[in-house]
Protein backbone atom coordinates (compact mmCIF):
# COMPACT_ATOMS: atom_id res chain seq x y z
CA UNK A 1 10.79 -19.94 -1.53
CA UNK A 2 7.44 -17.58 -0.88
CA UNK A 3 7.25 -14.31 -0.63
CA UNK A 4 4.50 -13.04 1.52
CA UNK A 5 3.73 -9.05 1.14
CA UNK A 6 1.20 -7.04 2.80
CA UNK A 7 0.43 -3.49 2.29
CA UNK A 8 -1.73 -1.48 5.66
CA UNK A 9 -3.60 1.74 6.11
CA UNK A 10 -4.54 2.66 9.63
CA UNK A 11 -7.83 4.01 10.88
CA UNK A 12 -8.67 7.60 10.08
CA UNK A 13 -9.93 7.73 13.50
CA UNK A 14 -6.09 8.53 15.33
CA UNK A 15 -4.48 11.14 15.36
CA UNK A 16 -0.33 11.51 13.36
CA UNK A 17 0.55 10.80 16.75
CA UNK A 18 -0.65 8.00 17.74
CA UNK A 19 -0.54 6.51 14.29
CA UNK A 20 3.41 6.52 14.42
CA UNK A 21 2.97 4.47 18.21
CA UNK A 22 0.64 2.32 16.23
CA UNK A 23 3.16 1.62 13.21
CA UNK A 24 6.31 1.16 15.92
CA UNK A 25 3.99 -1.37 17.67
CA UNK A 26 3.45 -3.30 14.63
CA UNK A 27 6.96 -2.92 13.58
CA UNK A 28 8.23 -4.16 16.40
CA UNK A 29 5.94 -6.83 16.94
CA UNK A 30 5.96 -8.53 13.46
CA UNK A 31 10.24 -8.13 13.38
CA UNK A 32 10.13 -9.61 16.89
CA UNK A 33 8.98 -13.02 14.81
CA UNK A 34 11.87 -13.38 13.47
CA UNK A 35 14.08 -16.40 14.81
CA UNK A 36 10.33 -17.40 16.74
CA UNK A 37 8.65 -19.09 13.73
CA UNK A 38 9.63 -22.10 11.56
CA UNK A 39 9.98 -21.62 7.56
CA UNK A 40 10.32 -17.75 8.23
CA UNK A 41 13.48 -16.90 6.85
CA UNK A 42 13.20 -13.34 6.89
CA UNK A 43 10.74 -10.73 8.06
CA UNK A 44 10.70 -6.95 7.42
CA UNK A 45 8.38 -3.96 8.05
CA UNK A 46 8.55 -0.33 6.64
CA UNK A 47 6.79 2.75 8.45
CA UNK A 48 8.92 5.32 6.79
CA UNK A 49 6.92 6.57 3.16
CA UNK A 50 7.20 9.33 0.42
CA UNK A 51 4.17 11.51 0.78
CA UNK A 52 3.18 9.85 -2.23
CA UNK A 53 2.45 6.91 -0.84
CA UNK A 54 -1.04 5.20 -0.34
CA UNK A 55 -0.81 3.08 2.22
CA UNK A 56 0.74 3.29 5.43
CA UNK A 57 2.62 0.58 6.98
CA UNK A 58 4.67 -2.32 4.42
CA UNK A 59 5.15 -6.11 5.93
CA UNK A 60 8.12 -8.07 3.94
CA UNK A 61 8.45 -11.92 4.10
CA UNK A 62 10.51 -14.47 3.01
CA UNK A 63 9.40 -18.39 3.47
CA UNK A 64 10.95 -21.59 2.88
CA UNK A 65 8.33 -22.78 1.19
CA UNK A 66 3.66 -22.23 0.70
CA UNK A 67 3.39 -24.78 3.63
CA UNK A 68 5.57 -22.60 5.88
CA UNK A 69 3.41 -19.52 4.96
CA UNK A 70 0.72 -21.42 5.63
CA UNK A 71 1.64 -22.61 8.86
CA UNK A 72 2.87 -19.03 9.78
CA UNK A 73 -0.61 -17.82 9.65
CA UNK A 74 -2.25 -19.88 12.04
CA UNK A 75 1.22 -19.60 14.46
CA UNK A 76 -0.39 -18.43 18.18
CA UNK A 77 2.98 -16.08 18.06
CA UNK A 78 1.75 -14.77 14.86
CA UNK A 79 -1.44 -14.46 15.41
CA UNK A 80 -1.01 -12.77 19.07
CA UNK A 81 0.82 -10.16 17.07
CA UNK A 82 -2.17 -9.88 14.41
CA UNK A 83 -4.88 -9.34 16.81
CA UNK A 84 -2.96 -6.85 19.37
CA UNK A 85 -0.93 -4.83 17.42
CA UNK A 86 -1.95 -4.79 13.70
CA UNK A 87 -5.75 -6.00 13.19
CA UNK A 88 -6.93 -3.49 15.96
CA UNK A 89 -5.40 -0.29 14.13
CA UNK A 90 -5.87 -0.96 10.37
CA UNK A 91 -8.60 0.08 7.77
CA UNK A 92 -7.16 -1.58 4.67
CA UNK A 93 -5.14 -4.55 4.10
CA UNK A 94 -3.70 -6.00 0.37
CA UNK A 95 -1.94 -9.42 0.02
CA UNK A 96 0.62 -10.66 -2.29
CA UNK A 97 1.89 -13.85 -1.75
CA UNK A 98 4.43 -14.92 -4.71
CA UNK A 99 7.06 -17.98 -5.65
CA UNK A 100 11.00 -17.05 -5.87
């Protein structure tokens, strides 16, 4: 199994406001994959931070396998999600991807 985890910030540019919209939008559209994509076996996003935290928005992902990760990025569900609710709103992304 792969683990796939990404770490966002969101644009300086909006406002506390609309930055929790933003992070219920990409919540709710990356968790929404789940049960849509083959080789996903589980999928997870966190919004909710200690003030000490430097980033803003945590994605969570099991897969069966490299291949399914790698199939899961290219996915038109997947990627629908990444250009509408994620790519659109975020400054800063970081990428682990690790074996289990």
């Amino acid at each position: 199994m792969v683990k796939h985890v990404i770490l966002w910030t969101l644009k300086d540019e909006f406002s506390e406001s609309e930055k929790e919209e933003i992070k219920k939008g990409i919540k709710e559209g990356l968790e929404g994959l789940k049960g849509q994509i083959p080789g996903l076996l589980d999928i997870s996003v966190r919004t909710e931070c200690l003030k000490s935290s430097t980033v803003d928005v945590m994605l969570d992902t099991t897969f069966e396998s490299a291949e399914a990760l790698k199939n899961y990025s290219v996915h038109e569900k997947h990627v629908e999600v990444a250009n509408t609710k994620v790519r659109p709103y975020t400054a800063t992304r970081a990428c682990m991807d690790y074996e289990i």
